[in-house]
C-alpha atoms as a PDB file:
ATOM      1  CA  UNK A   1     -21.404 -14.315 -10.905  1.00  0.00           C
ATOM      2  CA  UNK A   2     -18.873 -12.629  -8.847  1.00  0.00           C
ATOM      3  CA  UNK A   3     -19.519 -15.135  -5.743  1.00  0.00           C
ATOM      4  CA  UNK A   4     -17.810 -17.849  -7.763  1.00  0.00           C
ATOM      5  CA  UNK A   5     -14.749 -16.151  -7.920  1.00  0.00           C
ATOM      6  CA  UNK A   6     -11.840 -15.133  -5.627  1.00  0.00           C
ATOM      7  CA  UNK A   7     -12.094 -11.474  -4.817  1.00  0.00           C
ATOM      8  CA  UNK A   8      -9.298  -8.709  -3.578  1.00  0.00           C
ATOM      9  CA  UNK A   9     -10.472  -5.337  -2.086  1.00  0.00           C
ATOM     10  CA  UNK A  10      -8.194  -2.550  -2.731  1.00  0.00           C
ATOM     11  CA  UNK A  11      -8.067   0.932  -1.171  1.00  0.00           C
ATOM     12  CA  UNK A  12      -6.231   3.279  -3.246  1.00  0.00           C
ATOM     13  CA  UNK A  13      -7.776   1.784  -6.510  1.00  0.00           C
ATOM     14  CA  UNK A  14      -8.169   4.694  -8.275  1.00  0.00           C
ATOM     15  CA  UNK A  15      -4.591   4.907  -9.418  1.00  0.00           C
ATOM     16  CA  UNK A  16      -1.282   3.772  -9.112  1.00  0.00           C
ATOM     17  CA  UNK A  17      -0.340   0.373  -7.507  1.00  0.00           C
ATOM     18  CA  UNK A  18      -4.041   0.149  -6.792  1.00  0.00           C
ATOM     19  CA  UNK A  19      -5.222   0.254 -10.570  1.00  0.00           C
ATOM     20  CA  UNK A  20      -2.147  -1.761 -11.454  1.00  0.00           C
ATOM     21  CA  UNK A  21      -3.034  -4.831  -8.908  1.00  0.00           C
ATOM     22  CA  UNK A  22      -6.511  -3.926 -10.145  1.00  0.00           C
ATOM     23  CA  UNK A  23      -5.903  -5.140 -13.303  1.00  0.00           C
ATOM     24  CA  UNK A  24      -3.215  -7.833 -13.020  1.00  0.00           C
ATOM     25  CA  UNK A  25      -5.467  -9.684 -10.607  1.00  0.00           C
ATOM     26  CA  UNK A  26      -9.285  -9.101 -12.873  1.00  0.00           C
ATOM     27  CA  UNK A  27      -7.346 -10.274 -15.931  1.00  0.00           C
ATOM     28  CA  UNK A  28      -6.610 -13.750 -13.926  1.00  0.00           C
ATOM     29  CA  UNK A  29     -10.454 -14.177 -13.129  1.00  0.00           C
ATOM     30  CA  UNK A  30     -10.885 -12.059 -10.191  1.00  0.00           C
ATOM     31  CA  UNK A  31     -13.598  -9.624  -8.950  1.00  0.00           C
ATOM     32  CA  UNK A  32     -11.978  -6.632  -8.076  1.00  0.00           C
ATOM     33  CA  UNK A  33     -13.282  -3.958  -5.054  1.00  0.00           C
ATOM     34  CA  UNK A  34     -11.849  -0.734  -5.581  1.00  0.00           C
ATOM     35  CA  UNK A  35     -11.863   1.651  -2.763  1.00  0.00           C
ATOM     36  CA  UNK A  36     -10.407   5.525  -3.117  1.00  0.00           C
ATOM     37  CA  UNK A  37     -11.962   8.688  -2.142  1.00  0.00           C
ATOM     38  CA  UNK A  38     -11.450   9.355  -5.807  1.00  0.00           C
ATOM     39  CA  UNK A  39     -14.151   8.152  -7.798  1.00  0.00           C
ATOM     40  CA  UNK A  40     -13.675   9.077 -11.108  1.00  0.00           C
ATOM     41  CA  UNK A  41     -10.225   7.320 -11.100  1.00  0.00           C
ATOM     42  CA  UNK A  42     -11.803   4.136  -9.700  1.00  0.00           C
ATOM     43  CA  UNK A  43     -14.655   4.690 -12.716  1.00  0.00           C
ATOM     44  CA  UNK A  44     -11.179   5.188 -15.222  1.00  0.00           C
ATOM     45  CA  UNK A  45      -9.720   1.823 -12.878  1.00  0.00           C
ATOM     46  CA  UNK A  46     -13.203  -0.095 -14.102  1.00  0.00           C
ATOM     47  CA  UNK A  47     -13.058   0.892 -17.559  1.00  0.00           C
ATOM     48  CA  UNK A  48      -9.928  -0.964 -17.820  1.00  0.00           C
ATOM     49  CA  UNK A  49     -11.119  -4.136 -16.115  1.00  0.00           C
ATOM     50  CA  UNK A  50     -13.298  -7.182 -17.489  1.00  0.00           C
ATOM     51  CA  UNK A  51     -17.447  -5.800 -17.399  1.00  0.00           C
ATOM     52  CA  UNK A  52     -18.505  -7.389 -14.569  1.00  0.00           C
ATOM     53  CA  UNK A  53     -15.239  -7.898 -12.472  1.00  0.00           C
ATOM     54  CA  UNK A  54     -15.570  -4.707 -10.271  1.00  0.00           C
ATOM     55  CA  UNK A  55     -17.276  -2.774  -7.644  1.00  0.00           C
ATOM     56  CA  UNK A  56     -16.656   0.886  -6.532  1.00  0.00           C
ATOM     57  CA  UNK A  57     -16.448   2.046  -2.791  1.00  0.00           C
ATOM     58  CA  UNK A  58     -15.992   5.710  -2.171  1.00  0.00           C
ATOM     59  CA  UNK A  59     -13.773   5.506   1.058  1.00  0.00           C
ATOM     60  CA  UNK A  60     -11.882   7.564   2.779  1.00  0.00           C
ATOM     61  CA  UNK A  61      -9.975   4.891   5.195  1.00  0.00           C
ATOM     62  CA  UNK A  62      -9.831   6.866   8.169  1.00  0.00           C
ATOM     63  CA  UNK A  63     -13.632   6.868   8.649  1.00  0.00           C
ATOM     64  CA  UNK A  64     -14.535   3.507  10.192  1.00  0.00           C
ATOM     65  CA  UNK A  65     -18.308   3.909   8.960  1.00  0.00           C
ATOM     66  CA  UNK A  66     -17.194   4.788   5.562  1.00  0.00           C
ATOM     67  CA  UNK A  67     -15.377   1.274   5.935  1.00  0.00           C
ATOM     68  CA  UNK A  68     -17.882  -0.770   7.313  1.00  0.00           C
ATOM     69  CA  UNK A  69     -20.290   0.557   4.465  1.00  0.00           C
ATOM     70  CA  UNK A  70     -18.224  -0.415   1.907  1.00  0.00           C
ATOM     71  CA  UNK A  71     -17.314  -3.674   3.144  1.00  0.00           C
ATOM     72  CA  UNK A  72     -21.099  -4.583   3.195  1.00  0.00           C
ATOM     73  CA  UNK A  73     -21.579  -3.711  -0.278  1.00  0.00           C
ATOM     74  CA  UNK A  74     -18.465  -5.701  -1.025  1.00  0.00           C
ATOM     75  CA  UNK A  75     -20.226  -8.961   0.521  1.00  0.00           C
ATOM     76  CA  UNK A  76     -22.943  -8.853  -0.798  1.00  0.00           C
ATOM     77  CA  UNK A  77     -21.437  -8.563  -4.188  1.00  0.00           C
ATOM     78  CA  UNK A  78     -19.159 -11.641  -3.380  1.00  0.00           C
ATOM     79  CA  UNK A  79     -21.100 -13.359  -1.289  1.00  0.00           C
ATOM     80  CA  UNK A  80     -19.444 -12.984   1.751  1.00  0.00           C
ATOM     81  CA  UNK A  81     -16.148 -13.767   0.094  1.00  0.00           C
ATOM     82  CA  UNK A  82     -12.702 -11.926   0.474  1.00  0.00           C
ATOM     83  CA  UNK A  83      -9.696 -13.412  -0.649  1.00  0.00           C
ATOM     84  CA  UNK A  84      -7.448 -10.635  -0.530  1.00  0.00           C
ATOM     85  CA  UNK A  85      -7.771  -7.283   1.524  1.00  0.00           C
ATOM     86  CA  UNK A  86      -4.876  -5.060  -0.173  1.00  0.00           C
ATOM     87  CA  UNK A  87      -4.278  -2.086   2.377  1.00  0.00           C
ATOM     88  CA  UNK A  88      -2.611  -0.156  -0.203  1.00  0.00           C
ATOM     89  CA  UNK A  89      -4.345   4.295   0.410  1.00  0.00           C
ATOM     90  CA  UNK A  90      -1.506   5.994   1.526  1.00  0.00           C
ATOM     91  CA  UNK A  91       0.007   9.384   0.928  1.00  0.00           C
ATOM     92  CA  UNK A  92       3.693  11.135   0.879  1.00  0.00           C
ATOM     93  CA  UNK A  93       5.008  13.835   2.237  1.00  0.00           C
ATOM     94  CA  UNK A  94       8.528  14.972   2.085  1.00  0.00           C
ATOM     95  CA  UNK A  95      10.308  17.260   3.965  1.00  0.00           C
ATOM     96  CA  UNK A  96      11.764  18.038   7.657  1.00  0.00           C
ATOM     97  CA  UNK A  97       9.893  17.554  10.241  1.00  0.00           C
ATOM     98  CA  UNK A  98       9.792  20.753  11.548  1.00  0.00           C
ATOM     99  CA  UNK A  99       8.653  22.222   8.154  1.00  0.00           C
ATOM    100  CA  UNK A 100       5.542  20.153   8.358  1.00  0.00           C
ATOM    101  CA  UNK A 101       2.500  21.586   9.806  1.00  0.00           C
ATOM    102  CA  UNK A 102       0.225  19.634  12.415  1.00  0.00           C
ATOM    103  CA  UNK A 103      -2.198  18.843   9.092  1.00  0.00           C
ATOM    104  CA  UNK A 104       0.449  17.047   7.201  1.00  0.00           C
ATOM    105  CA  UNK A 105       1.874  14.967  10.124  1.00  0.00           C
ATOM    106  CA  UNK A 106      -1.611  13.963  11.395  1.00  0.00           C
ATOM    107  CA  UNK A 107      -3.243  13.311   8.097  1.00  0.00           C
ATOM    108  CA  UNK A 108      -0.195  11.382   7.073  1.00  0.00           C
ATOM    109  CA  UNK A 109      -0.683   8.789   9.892  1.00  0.00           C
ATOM    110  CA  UNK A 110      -4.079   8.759  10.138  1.00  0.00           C
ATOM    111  CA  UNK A 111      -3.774   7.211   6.000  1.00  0.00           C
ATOM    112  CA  UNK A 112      -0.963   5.406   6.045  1.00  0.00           C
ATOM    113  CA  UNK A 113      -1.184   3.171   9.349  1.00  0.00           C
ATOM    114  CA  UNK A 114      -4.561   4.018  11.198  1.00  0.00           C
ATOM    115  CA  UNK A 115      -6.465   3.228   7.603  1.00  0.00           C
ATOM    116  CA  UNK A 116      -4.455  -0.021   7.554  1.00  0.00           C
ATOM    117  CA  UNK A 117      -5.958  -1.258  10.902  1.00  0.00           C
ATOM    118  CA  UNK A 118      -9.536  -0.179  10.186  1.00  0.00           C
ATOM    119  CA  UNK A 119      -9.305  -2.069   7.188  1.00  0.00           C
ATOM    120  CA  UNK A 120      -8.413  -4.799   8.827  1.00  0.00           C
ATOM    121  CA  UNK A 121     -10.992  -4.549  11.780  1.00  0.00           C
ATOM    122  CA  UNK A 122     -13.369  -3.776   9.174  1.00  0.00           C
ATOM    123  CA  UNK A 123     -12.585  -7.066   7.343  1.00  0.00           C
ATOM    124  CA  UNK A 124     -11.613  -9.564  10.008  1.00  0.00           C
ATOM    125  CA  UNK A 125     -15.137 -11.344   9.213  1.00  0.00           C
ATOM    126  CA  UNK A 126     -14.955 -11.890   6.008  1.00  0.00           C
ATOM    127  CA  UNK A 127     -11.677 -12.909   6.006  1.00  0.00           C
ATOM    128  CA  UNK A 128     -12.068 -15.604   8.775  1.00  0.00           C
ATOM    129  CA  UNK A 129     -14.802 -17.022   6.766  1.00  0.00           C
ATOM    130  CA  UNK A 130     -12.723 -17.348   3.521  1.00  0.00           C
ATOM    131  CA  UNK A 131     -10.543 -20.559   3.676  1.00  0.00           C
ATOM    132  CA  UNK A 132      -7.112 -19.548   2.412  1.00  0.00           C
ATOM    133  CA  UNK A 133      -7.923 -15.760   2.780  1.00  0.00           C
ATOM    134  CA  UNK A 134      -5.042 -13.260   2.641  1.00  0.00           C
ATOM    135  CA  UNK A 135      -3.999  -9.613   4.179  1.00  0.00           C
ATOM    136  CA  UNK A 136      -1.462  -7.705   1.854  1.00  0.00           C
ATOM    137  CA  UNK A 137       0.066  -4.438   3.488  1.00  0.00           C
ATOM    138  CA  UNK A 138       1.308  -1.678   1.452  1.00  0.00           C
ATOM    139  CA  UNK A 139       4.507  -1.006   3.148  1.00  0.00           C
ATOM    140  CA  UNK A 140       7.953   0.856   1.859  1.00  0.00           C
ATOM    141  CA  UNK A 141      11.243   0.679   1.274  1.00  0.00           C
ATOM    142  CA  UNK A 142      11.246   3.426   3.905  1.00  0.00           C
ATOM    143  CA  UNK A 143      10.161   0.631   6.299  1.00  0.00           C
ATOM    144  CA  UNK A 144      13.289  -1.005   5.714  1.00  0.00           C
ATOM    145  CA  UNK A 145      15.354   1.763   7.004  1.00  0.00           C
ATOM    146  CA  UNK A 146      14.305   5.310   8.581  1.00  0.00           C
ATOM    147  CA  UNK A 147      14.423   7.787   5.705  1.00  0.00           C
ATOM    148  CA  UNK A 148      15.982  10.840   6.545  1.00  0.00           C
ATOM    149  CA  UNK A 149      13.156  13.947   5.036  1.00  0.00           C
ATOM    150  CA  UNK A 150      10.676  11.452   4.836  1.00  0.00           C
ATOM    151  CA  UNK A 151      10.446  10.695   8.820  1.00  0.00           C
ATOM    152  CA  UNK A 152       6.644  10.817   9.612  1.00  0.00           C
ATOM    153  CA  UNK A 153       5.754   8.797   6.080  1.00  0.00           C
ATOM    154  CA  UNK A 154       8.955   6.423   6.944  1.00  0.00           C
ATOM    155  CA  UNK A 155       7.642   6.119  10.431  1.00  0.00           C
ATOM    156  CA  UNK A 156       4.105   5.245   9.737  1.00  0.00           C
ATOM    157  CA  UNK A 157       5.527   2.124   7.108  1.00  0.00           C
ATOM    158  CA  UNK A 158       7.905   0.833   9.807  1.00  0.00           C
ATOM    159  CA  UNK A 159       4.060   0.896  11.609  1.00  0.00           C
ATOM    160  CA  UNK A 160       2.739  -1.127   8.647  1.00  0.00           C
ATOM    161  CA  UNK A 161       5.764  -3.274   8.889  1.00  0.00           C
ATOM    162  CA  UNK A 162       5.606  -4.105  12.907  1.00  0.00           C
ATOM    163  CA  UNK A 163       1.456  -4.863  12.040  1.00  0.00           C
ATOM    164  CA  UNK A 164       2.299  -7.325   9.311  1.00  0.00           C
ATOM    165  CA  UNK A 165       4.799  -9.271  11.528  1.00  0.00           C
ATOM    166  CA  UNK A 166       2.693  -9.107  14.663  1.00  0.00           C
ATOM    167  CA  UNK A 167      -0.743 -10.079  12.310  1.00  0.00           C
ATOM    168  CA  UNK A 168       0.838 -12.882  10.645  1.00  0.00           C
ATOM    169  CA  UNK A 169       1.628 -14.554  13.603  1.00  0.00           C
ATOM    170  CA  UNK A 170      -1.598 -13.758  15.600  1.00  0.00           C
ATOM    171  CA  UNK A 171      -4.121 -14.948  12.599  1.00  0.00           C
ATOM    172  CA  UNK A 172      -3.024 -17.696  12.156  1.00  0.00           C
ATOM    173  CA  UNK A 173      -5.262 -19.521  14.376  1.00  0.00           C
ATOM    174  CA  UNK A 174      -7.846 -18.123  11.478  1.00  0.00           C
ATOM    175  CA  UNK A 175      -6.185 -19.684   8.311  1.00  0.00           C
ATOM    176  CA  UNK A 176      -5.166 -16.026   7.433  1.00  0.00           C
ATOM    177  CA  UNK A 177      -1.759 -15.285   5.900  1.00  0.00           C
ATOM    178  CA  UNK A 178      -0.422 -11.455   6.380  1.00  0.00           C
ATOM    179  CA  UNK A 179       2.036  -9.979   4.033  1.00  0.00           C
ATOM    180  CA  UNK A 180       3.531  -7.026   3.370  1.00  0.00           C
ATOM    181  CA  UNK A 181       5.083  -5.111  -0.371  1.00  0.00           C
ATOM    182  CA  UNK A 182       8.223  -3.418   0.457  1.00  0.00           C
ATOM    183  CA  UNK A 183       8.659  -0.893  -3.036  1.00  0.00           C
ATOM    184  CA  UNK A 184      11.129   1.889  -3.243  1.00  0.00           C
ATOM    185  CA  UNK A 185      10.104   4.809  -5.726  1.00  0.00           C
ATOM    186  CA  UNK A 186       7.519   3.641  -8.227  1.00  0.00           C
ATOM    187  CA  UNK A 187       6.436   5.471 -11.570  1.00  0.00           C
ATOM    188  CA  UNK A 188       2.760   6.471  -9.762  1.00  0.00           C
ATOM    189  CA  UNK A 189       1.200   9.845  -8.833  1.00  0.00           C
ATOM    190  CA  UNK A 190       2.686   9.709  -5.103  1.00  0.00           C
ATOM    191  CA  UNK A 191       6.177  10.996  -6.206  1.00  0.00           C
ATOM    192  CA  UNK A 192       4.053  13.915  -7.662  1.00  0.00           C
ATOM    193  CA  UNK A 193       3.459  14.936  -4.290  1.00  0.00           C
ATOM    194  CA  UNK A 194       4.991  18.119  -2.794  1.00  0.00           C
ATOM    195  CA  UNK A 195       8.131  18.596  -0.679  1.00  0.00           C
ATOM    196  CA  UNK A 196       7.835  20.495   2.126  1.00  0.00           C
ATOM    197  CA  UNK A 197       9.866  24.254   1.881  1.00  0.00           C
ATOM    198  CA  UNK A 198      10.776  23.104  -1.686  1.00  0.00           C
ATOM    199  CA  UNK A 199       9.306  24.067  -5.146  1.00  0.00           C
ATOM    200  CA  UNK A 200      10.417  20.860  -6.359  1.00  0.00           C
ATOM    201  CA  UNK A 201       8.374  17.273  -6.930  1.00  0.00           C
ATOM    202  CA  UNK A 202       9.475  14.505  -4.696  1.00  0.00           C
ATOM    203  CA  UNK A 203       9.759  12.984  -8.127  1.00  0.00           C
ATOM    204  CA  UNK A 204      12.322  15.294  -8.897  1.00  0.00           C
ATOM    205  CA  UNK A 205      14.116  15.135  -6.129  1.00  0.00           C
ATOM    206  CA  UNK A 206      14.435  11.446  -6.874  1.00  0.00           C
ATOM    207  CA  UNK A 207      15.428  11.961 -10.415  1.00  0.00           C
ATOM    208  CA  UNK A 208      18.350  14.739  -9.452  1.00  0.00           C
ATOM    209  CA  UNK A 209      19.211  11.923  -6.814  1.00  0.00           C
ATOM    210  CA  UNK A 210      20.069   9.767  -9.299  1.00  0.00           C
ATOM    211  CA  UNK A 211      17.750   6.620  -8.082  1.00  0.00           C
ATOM    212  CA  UNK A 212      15.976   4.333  -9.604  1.00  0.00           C
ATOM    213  CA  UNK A 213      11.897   4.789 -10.252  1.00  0.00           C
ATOM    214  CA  UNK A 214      10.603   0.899 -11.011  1.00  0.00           C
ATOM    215  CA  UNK A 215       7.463   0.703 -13.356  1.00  0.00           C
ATOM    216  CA  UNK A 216       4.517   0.217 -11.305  1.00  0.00           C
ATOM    217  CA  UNK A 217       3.539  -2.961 -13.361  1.00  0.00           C
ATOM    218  CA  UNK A 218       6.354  -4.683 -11.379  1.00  0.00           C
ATOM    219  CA  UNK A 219       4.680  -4.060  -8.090  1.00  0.00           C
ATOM    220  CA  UNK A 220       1.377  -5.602  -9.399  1.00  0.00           C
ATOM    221  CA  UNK A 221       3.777  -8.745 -10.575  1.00  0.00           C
ATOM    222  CA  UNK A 222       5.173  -8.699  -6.653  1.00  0.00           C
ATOM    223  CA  UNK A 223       1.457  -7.903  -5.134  1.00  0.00           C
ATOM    224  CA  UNK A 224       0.451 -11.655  -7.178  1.00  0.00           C
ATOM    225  CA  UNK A 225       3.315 -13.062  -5.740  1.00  0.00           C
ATOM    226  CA  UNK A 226       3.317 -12.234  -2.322  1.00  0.00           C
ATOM    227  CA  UNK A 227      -0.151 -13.263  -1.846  1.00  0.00           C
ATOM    228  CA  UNK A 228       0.156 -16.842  -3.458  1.00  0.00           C
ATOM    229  CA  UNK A 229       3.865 -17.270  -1.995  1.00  0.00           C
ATOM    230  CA  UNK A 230       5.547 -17.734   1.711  1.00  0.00           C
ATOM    231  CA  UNK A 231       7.626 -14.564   2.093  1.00  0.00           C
ATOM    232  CA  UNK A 232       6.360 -12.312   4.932  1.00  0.00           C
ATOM    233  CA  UNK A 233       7.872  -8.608   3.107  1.00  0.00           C
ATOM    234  CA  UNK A 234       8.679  -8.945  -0.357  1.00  0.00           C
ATOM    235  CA  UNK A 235      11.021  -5.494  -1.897  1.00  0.00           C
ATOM    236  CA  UNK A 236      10.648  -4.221  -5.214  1.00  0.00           C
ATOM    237  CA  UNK A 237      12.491  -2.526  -6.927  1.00  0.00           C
ATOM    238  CA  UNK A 238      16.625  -2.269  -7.246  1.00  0.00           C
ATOM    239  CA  UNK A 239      16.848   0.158  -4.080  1.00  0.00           C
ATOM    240  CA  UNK A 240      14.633  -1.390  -1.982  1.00  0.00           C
ATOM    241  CA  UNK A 241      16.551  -4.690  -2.583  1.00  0.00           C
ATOM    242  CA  UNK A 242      20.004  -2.375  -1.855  1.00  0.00           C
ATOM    243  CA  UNK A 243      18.094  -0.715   1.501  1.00  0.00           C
ATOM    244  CA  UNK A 244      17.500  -4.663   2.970  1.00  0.00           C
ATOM    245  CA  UNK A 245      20.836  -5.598   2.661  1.00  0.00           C
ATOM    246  CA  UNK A 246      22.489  -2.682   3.473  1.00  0.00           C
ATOM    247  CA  UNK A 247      20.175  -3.009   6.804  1.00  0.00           C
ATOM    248  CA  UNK A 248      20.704  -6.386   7.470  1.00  0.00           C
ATOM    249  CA  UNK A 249      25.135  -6.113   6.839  1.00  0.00           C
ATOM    250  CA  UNK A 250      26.116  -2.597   6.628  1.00  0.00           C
ATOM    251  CA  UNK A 251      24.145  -0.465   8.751  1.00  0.00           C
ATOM    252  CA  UNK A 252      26.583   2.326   9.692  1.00  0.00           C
ATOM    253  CA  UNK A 253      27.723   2.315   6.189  1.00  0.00           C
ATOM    254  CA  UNK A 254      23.788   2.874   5.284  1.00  0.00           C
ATOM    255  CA  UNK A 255      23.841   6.089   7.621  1.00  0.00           C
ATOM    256  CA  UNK A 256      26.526   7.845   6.248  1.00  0.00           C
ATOM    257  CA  UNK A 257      24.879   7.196   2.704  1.00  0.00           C
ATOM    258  CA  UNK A 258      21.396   8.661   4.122  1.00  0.00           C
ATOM    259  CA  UNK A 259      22.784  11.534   5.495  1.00  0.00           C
ATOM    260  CA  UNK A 260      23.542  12.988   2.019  1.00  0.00           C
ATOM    261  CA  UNK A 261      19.995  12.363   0.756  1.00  0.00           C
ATOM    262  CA  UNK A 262      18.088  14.919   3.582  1.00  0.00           C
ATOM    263  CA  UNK A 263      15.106  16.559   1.420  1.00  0.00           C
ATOM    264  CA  UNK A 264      16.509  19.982   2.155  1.00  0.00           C
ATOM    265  CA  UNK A 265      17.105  22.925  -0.565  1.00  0.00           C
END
């Protein structure tokens, strides 16, 4: 029965990080929520996944009801249990600002930071009332340092940053522990996304940049550690490890660098 095991809800669990967290956690005894507006990837997510260890929750995290919905479904199939909410839905968009229309700069905050606090306000119950319980935040190496032609998407992960730190502080009182993932460029479908005024992949862009794209199986491996360990952001991935240090000691030295990576043709 799943209401003898710990259990993670993940938006964005139809691919990705989402699907790889997915499976690192069911394959250590977990029941799994998965949460996407994408359903036959979260039905492709399941397949891979113990029989038994999953649920599906068509969500789209910037409707509140859709949330609230899917988070009574998920209690009842854990009995009011939530060990882990994963914020992890988000979406990228490349490009200078003023190349991006209204559409792209409004639906790219209302995903990647509004979705994260009704998510949170969604789940506060069921967290409070699971000892130990845990809120992992899908941030960005981008919300190490402000990314130069990725300003709005940077922005909103500096949001998801600032919510972690503020959170883990404020629930404590609750027994919950707040974290955040920090990755830079990961081998999932969001670098497949488009660059604004460019014919070009942000993956490509990356790969002409000559940086580094980690395999999303090492995220999963950082998503297990964060939520059993003490660190409030943990990176992955070799640039994202570069970007905090080069924050932290050499920040004007970190500008001049950024200034030759503007997503401009």
């Amino acid at each position: 029965m799943a209401e003898s095991r710990k259990s993670i809800f993940i938006t964005g669990g139809a691919s990705g990080i989402g699907r790889a967290v997915a499976v690192h956690f069911a394959e250590r005894g977990w029941f799994v929520g998965l949460a996407d507006i994408n359903e036959p990837g979260m039905a492709e997510t399941a397949a891979m996944l113990p029989d038994g260890a999953s649920s599906a929750h068509r969500l789209d995290v910037t409707n509140r009801e859709q949330w609230s919905e899917a988070i009574a479904v998920f209690s009842e199939k854990t009995g009011g249990r939530m060990d882990v909410l994963f914020n992890n839905a988000g979406i990228g968009i490349g490009g200078p600002i003023e190349d991006m229309s209204d559409d792209d700069i409004d639906r790219t905050i209302a995903v990647n930071f509004t979705g994260v606090v009704n998510g949170i306000r969604a789940g506060i119950d069921m967290l409070k009332a699971t000892p130990g319980a845990c809120i992992l935040n899908t941030s960005s190496a981008a919300g190490i340092y402000g990314s130069p032609g990725l300003v709005v998407y940077s922005g909103t992960k500096f949001a998801v940053r600032a919510l972690t730190e503020g959170l883990e502080i404020e629930l404590r009182e609750f027994d919950i522990r707040v974290r955040s993932l920090m990755p830079s460029f990961i081998d999932t479908p969001l670098l497949d996304g488009p660059v604004v005024s460019s014919n070009q992949s942000s993956r490509q862009r990356v790969i002409d940049s000559g940086l580094d794209i980690a395999p999303v199986e090492a995220v999963a491996e950082a998503a297990w550690k964060a939520v059993h360990g003490k660190k409030l952001h943990t990176t992955v991935g070799k640039l994202a490890k570069q970007l905090a240090f080069a924050a932290k000691w050499t920040p004007g030295r970190l500008r001049k660098q950024a200034a030759g990576l503007v997503l401009r043709d």
